[in-house]
N, C-alpha and C. Protein backbone atom coordinates (compact mmCIF):
# COMPACT_ATOMS: atom_id res chain seq x y z
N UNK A 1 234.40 162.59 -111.51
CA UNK A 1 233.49 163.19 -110.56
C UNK A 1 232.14 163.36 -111.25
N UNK A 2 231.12 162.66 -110.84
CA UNK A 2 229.86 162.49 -111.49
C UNK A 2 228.92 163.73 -110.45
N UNK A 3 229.01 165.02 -110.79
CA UNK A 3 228.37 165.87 -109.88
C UNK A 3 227.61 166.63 -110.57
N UNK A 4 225.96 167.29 -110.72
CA UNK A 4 225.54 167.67 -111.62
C UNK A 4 225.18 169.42 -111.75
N UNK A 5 225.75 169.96 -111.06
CA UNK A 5 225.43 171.24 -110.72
C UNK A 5 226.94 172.00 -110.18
N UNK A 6 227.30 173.42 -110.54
CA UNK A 6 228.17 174.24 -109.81
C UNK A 6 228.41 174.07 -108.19
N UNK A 7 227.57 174.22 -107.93
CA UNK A 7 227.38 173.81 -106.22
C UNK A 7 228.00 172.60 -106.04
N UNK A 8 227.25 171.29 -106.94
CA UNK A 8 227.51 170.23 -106.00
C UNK A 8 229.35 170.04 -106.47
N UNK A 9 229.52 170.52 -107.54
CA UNK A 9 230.93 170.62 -107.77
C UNK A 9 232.20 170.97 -106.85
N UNK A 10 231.58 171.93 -106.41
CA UNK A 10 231.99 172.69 -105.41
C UNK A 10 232.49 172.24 -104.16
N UNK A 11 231.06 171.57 -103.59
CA UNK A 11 231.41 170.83 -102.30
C UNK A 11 231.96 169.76 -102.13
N UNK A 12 232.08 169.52 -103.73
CA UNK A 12 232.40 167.80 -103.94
C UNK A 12 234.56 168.08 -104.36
N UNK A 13 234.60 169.26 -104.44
CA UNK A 13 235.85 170.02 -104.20
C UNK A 13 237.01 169.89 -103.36
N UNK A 14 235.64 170.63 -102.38
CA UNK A 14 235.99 170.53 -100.27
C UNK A 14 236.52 169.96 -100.42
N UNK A 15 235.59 168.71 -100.48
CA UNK A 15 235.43 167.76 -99.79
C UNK A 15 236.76 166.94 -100.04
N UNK A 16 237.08 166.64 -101.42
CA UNK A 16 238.27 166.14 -101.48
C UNK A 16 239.44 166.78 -101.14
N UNK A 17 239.58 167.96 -100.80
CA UNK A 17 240.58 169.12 -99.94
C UNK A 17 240.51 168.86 -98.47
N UNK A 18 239.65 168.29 -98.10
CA UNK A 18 239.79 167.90 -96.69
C UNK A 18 239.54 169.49 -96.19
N UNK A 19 238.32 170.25 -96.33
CA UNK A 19 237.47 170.72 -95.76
C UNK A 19 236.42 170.70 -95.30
N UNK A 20 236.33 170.43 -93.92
CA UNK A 20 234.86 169.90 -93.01
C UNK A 20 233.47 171.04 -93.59
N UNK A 21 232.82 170.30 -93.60
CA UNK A 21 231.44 170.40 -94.11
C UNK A 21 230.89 171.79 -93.54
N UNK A 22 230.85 172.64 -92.17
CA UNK A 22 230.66 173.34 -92.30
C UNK A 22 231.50 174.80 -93.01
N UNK A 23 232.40 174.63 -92.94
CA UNK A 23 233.53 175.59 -93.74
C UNK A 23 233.22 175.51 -95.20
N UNK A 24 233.03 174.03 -95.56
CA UNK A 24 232.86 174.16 -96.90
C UNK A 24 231.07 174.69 -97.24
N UNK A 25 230.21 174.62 -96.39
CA UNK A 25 228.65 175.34 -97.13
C UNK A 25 229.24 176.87 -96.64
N UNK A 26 229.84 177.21 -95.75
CA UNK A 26 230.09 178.70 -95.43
C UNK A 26 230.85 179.21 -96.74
N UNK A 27 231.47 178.43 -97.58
CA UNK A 27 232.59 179.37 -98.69
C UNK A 27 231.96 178.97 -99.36
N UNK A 28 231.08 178.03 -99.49
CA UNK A 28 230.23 178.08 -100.62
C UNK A 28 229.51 179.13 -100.83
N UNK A 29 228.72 179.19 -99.68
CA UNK A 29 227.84 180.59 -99.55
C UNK A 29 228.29 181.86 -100.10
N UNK A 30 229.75 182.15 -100.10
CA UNK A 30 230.44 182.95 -99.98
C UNK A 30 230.61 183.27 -101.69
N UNK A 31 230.91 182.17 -101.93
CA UNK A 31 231.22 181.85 -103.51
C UNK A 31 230.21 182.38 -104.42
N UNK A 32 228.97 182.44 -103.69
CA UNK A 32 227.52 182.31 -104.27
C UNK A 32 227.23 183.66 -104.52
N UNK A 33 227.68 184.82 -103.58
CA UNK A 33 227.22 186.29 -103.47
C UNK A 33 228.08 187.04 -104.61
N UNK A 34 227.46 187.85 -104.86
CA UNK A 34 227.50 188.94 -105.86
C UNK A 34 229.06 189.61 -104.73
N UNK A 35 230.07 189.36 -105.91
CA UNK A 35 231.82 189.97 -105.37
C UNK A 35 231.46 191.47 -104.49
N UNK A 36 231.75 191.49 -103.36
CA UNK A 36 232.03 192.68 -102.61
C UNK A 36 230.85 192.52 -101.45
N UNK A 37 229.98 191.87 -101.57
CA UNK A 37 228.49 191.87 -100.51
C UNK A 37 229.14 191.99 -99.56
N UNK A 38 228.43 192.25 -98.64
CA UNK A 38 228.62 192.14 -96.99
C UNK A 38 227.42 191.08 -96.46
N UNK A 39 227.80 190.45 -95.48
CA UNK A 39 226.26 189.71 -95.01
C UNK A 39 226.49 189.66 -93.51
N UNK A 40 225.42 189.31 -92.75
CA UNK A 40 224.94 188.73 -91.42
C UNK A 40 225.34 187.51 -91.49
N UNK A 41 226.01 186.83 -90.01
CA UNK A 41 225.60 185.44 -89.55
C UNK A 41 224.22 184.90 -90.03
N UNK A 42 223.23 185.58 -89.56
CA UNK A 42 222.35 185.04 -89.77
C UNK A 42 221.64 185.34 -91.02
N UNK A 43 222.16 185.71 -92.28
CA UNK A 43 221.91 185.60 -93.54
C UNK A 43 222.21 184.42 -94.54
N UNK A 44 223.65 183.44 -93.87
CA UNK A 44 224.14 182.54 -93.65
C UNK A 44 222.97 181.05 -93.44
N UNK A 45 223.01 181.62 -92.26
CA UNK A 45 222.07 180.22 -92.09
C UNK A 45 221.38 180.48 -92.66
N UNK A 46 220.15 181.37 -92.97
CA UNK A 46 218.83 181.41 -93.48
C UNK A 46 219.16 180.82 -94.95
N UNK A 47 220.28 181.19 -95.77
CA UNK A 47 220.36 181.15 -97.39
C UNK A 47 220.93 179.58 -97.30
N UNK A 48 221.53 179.27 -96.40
CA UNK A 48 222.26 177.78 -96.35
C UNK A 48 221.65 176.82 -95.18
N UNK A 49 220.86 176.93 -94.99
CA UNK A 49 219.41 176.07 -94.36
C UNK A 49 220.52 175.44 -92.96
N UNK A 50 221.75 176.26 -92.14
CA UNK A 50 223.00 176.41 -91.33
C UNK A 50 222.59 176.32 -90.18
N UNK A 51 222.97 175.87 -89.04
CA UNK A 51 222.86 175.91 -87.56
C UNK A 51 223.97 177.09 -86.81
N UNK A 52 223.48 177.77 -86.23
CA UNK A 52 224.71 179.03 -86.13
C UNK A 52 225.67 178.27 -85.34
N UNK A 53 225.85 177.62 -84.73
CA UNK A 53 227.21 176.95 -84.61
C UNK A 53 228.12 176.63 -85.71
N UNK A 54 227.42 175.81 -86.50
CA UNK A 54 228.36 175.94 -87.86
C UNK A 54 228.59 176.58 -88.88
N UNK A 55 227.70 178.15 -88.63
CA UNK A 55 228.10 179.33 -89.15
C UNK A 55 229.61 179.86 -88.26
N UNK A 56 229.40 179.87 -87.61
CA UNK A 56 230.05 180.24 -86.82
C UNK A 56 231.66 179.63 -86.72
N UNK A 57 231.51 178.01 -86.56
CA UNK A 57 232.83 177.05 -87.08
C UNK A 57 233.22 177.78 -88.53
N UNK A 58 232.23 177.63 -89.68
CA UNK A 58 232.95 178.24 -91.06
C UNK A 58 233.35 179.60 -91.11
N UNK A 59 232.70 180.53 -90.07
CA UNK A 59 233.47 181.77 -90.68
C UNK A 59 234.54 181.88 -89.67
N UNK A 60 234.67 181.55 -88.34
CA UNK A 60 236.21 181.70 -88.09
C UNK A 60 237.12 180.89 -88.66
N UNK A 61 236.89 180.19 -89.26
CA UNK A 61 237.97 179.24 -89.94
C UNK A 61 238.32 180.16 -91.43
N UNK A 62 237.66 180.53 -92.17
CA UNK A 62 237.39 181.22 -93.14
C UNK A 62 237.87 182.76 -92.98
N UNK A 63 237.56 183.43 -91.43
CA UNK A 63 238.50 184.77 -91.07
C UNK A 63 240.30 184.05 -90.75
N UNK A 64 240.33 183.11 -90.17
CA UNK A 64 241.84 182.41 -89.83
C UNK A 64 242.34 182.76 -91.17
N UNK A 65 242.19 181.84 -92.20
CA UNK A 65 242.19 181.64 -93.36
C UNK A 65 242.95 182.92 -94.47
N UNK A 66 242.31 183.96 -94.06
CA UNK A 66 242.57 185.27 -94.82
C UNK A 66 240.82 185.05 -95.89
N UNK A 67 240.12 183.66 -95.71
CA UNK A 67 239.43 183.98 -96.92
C UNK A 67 238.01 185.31 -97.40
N UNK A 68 238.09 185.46 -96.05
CA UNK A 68 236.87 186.54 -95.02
C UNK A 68 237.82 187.74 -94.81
N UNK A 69 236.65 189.10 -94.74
CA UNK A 69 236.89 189.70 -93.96
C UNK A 69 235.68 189.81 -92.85
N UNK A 70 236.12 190.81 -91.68
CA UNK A 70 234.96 190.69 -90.63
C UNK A 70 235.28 191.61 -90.17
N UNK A 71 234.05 192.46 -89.75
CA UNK A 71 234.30 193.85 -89.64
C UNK A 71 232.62 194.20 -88.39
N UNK A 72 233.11 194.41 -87.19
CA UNK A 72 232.27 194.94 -86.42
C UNK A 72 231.03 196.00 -86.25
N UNK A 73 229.74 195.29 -86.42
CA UNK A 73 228.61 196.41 -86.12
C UNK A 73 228.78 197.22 -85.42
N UNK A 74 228.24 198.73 -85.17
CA UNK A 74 228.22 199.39 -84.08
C UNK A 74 227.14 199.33 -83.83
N UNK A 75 226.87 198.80 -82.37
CA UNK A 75 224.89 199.15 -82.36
C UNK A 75 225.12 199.21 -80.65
N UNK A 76 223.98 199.82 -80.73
CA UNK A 76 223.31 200.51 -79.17
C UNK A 76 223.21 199.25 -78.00
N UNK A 77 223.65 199.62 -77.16
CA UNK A 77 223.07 198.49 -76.04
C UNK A 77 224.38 197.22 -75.76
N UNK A 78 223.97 196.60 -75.03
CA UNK A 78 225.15 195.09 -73.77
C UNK A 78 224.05 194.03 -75.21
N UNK A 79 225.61 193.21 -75.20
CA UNK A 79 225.03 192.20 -75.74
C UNK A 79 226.25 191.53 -76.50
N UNK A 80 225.60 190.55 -77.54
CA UNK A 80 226.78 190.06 -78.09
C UNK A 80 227.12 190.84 -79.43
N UNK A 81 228.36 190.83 -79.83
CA UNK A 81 228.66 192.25 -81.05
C UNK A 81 228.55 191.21 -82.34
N UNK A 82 227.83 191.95 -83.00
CA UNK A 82 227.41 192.04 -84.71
C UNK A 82 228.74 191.86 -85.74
N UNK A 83 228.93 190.86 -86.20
CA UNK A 83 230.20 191.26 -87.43
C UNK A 83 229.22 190.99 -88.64
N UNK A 84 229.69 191.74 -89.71
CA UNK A 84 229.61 191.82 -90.81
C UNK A 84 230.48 191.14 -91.80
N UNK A 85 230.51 189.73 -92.60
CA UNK A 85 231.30 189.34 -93.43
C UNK A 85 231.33 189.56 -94.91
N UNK A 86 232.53 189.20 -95.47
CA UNK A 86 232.99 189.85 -96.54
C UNK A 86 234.08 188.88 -97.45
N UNK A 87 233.48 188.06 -98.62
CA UNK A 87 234.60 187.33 -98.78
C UNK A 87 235.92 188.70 -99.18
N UNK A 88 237.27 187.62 -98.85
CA UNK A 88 238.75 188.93 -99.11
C UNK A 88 239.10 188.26 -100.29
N UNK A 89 238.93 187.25 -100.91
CA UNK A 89 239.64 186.91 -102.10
C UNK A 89 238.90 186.51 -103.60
N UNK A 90 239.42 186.33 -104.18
CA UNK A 90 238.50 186.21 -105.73
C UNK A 90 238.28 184.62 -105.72
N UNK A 91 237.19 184.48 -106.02
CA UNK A 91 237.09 182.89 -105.89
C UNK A 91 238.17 182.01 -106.71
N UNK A 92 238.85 182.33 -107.89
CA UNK A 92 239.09 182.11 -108.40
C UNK A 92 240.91 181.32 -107.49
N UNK A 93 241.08 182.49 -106.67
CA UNK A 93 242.04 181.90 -105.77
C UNK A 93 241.91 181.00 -105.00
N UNK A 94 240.40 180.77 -104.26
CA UNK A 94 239.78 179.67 -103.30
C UNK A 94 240.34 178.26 -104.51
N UNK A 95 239.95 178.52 -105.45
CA UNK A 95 240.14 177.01 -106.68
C UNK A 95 241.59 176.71 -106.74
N UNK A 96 242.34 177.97 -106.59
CA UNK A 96 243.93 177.53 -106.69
C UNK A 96 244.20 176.76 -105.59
N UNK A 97 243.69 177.24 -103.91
CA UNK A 97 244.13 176.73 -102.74
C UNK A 97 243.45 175.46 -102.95
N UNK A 98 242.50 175.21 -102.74
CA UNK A 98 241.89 173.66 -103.49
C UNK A 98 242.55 172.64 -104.10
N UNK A 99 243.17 173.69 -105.56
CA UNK A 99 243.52 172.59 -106.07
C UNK A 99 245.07 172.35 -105.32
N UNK A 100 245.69 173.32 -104.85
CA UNK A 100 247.29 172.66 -103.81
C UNK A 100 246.87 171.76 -102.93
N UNK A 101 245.84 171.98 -102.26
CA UNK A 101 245.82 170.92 -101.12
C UNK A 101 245.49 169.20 -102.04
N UNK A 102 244.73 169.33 -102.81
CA UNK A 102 244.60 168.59 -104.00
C UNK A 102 245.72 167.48 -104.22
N UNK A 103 246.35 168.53 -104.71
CA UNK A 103 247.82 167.55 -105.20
C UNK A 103 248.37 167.36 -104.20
N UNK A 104 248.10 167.67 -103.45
CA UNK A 104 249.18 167.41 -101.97
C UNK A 104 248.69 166.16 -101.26
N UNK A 105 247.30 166.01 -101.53
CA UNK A 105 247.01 164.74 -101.13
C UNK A 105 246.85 163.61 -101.95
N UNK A 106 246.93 163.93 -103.36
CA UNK A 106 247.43 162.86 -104.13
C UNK A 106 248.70 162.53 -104.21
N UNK A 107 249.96 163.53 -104.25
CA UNK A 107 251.25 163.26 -103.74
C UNK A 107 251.14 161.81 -102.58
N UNK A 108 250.27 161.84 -101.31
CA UNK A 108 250.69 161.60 -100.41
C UNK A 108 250.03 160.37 -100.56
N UNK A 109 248.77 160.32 -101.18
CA UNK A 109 248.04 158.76 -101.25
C UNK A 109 249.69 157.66 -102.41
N UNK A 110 250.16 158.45 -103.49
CA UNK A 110 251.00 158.24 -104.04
C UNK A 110 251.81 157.71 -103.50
N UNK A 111 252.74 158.21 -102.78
CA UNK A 111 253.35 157.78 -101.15
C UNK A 111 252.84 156.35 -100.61
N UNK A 112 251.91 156.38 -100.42
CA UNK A 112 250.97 155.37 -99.75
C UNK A 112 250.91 154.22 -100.64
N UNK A 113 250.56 154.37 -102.01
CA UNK A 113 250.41 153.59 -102.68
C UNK A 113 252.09 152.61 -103.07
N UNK A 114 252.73 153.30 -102.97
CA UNK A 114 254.42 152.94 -103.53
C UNK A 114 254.69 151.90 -102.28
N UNK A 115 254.18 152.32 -101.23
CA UNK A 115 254.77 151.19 -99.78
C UNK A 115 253.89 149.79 -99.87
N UNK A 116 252.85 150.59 -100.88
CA UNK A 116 251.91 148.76 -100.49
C UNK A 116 252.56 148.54 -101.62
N UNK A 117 253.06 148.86 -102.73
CA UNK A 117 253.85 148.03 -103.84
C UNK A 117 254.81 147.42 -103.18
N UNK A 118 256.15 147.87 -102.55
CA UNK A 118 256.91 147.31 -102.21
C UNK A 118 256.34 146.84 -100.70
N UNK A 119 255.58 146.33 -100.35
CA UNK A 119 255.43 145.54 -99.24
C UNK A 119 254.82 144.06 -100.05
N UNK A 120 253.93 143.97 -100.69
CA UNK A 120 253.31 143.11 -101.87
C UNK A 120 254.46 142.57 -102.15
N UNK A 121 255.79 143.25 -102.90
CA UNK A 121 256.61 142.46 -103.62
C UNK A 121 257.48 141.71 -102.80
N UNK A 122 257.45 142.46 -101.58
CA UNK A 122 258.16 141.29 -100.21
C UNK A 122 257.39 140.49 -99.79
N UNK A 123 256.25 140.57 -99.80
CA UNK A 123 255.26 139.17 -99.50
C UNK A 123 255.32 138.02 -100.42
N UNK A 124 255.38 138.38 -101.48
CA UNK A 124 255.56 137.41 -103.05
C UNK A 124 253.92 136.97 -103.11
C-alpha cells in the first residue's frame, strides 16, 4: 500500500473493507477528534468538505454500527431535531473490525482464486 499520510491510510483501509466512501470520510472524521468530543452534522461537513446527505448516509450507518453515539438536542421551536455525535468506541477497535472484514475478504478472494486453479487444470 503506497499511501503517504495517516488519513490516506485510513481510507485506503475502508476502502479495502468494503466501506462506501461516505461512511468511510464520516469515521474518518471521527477518528480525527480529540476521544470523547461531541459534534454537529454540520461540523462534519464543514471539517470534511461533506454533502449532508452523505453525512447523514455515514452517521446512520456508523449509529447502526454501535460505532457512534447520538444523542438529541433540546431546542425551542417545530422543526427538524438536532443530534449530537459521539464516537462509542476506541479507534483502536474500528482497526480490529477492519482488519476482520480484511481477512474475510482475502479468505474469500482465496476461495476464488483455488476454483480458477482447478478450472485451468481442467482446461489443460
Amino acid at each position: 500500500m503506497d499511501v503517504g499520510n495517516k488519513d490516506d491510510m485510513l481510507m485506503e483501509i475502508f476502502a479495502q473493507a468494503g466501506v462506501i466512501k461516505p461512511v468511510a470520510r464520516t469515521l474518518l472524521f471521527f477518528m480525527n477528534i480529540e476521544n470523547g468530543s461531541k459534534v454537529q452534522a454540520q461540523e462534519i461537513e464543514r471539517k470534511m468538505g461533506m454533502r449532508q446527505p452523505d453525512v447523514s448516509i455515514g452517521t446512520q450507518e456508523l449509529f447502526k454500527l454501535g460505532l457512534i453515539r447520538r444523542d438529541k438536542l433540546k431546542k425551542e421551536g417545530k422543526g427538524r431535531p438536532l443530534f449530537v455525535y459521539q464516537l462509542a468506541v476506541k479507534p483502536g477497535k474500528i482497526l480490529e473490525m477492519m482488519e476482520v472484514k480484511i481477512n474475510k475478504r482475502i479468505a474469500e478472494l482465496e476461495g476464488t482464486l483455488s476454483c480458477i486453479m482447478t478450472l485451468k487444470e481442467g482446461t489443460g
